[in-house]
Protein backbone atom coordinates (compact mmCIF):
# COMPACT_ATOMS: atom_id res chain seq x y z
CA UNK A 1 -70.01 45.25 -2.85
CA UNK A 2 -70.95 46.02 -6.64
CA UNK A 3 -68.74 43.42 -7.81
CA UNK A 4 -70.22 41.09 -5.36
CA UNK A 5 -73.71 40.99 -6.17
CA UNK A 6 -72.72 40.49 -9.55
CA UNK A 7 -71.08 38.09 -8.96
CA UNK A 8 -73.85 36.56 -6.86
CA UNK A 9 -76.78 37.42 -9.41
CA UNK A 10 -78.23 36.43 -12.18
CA UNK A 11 -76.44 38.81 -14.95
CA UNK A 12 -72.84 37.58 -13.81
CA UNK A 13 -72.08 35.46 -17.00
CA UNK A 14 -73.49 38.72 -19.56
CA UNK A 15 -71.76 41.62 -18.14
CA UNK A 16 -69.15 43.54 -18.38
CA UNK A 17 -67.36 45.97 -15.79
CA UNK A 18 -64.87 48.63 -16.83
CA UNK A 19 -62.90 50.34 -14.38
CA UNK A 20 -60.98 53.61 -14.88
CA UNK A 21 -59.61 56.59 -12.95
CA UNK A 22 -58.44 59.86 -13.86
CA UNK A 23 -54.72 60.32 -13.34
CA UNK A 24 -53.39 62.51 -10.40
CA UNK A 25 -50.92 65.74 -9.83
CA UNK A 26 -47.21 65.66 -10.02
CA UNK A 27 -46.33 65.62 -6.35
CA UNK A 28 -42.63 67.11 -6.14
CA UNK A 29 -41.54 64.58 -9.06
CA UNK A 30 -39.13 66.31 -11.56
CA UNK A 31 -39.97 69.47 -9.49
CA UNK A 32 -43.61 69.22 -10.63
CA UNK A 33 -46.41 70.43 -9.14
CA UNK A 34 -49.30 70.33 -11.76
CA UNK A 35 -51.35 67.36 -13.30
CA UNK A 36 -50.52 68.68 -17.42
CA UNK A 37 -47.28 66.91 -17.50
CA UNK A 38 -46.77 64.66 -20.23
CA UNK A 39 -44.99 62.11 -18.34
CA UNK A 40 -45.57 58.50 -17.60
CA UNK A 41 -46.16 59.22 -13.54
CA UNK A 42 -48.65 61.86 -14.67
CA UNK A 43 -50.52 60.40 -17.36
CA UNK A 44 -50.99 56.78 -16.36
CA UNK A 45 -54.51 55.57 -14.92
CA UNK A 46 -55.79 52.32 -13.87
CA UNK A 47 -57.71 50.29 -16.28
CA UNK A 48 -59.50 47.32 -15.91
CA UNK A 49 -61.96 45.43 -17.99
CA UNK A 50 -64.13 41.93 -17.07
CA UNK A 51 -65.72 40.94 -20.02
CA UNK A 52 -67.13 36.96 -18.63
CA UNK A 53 -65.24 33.89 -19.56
CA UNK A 54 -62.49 36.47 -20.41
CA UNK A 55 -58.37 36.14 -19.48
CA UNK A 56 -59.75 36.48 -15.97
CA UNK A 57 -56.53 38.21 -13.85
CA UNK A 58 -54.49 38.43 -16.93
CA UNK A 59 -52.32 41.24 -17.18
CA UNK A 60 -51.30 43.36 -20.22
CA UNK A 61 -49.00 46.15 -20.25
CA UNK A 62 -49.54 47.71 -23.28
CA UNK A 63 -50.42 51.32 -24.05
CA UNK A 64 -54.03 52.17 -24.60
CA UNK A 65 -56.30 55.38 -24.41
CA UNK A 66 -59.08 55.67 -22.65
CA UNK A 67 -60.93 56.85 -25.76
CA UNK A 68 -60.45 53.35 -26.85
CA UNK A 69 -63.12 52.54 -24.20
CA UNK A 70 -66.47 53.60 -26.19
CA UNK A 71 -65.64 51.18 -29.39
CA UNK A 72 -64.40 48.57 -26.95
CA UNK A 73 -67.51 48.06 -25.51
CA UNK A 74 -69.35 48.39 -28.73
CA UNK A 75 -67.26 45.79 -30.03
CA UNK A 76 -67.86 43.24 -27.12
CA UNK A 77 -71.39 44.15 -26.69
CA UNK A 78 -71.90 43.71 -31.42
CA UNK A 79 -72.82 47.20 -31.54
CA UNK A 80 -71.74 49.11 -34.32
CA UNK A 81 -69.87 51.75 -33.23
CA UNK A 82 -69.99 55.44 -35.29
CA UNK A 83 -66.75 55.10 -38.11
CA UNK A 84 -65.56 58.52 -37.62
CA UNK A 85 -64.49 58.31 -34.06
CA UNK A 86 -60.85 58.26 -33.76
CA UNK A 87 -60.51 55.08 -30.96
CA UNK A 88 -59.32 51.12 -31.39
CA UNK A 89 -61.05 48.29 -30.24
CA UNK A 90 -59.13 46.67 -27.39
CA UNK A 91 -61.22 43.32 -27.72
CA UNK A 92 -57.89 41.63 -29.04
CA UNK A 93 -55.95 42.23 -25.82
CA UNK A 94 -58.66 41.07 -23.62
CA UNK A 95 -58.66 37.63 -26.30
CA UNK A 96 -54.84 37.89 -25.93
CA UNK A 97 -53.34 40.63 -23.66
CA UNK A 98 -49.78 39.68 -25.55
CA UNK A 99 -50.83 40.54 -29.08
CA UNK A 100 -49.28 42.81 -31.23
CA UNK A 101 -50.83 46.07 -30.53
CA UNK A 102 -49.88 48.41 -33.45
CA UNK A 103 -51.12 51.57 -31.68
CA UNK A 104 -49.69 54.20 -29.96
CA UNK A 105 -51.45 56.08 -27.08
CA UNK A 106 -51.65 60.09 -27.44
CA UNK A 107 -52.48 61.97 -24.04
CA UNK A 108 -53.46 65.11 -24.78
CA UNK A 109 -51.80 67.63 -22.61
CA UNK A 110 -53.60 71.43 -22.27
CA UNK A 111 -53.38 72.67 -25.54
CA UNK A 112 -54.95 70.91 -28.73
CA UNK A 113 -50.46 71.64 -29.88
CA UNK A 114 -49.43 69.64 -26.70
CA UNK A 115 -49.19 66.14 -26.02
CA UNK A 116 -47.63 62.77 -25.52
CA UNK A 117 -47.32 59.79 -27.50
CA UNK A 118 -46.44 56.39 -26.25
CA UNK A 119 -45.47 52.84 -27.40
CA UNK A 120 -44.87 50.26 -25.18
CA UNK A 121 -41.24 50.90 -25.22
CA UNK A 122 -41.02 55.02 -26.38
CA UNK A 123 -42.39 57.82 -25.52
CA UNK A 124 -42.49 61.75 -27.29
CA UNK A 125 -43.85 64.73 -25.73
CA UNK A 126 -44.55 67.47 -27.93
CA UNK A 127 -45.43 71.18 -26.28
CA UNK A 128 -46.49 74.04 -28.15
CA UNK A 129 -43.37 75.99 -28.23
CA UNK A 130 -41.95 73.63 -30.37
CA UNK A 131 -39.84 72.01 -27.67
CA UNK A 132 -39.32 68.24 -27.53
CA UNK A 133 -39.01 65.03 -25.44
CA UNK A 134 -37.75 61.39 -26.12
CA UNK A 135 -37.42 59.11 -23.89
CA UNK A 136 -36.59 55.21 -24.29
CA UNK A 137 -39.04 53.71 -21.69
CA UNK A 138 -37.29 50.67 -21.56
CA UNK A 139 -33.95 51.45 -20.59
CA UNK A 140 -35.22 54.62 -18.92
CA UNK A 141 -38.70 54.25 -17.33
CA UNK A 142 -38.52 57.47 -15.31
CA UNK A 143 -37.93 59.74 -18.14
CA UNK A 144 -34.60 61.11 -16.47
CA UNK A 145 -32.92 61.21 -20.44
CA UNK A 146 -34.26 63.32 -22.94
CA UNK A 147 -32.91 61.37 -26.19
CA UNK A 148 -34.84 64.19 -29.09
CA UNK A 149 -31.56 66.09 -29.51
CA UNK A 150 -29.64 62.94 -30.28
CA UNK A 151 -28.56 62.48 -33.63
CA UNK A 152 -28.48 58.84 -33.45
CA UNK A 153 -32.83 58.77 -32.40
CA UNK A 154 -33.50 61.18 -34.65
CA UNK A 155 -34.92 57.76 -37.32
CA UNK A 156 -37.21 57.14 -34.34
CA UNK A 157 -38.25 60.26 -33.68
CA UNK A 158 -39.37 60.77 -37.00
CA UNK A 159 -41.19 57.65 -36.35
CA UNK A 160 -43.04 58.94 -32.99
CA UNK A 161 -43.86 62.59 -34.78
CA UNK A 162 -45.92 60.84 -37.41
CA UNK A 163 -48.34 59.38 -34.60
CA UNK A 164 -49.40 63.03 -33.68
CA UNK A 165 -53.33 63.76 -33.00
CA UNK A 166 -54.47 65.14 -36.32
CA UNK A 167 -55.61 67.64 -34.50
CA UNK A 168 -51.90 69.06 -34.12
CA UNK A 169 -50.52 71.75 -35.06
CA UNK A 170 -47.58 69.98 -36.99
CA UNK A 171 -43.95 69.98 -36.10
């Protein structure tokens, strides 16, 4: 009905709608039942942004955080955002939701020495005992292979470690 009036009204062409949800429990997957998994299935939320005359329906499956939101909307609204918050802007994917998106996404789990870090096609879960996850999304969406004892990924784990929240205790 929201979506409706706007669309009806006056303010349809200057606004923008952002929709997000939190993400839900582990159900039984990978004998889970808890939401502070650093999984895919238990760390992936809805988002969806209509800025007007926008990519309407276009699709892009990159990885983002949500605490990318705030500067977003700065940016698409010209209001300077504050420097020292850690976000990125998504206003290039909603110009071109197949640009090259440098950025990883970090979800942080339930200690500030626990999370996960995704690219579009890796992701590395870090807990606070030291223990370890790789998984190569593409080949293995469901996160059934844990790749970080494997000599031959230890190059990209490396890679994946160095996109840790500063806020982590290192490895």
């Amino acid at each position: 009905r929201v979506l409706d009036a706007l669309e009806r009204g006056p303010h349809r062409d200057n606004t923008i709608v952002a929709l997000w949800s939190d993400h839900g429990w582990q159900l039984g997957e990978k004998e889970h039942w808890q939401k502070y998994t650093g999984w895919r299935l238990g760390t992936r939320v809805p988002l969806i942004i209509r800025e007007p005359g926008r990519n309407e329906g276009a699709v892009c499956d990159q990885p983002v955080s949500l605490v990318d939101l705030y500067r977003t909307l700065a940016d698409l609204c010209d209001i300077q955002a504050p420097e020292n918050i850690s976000a990125h802007s998504l206003a290039p994917l909603l110009k071109n939701p197949n640009a090259e998106w440098p950025h990883a996404a970090v979800t942080q789990l339930g200690h500030p020495d626990e999370y996960a870090v995704s690219t579009r096609t890796w992701r590395y879960i870090h807990y606070r005992n030291g223990d370890e996850e790789l998984y190569d999304i593409a080949s293995d969406p469901h996160e059934w292979t844990n790749l970080a004892a494997k000599p031959e990924h230890a190059t990209k784990l490396a890679e994946l470690r160095t996109l840790a929240p500063k806020d982590a205790v290192p490895v």
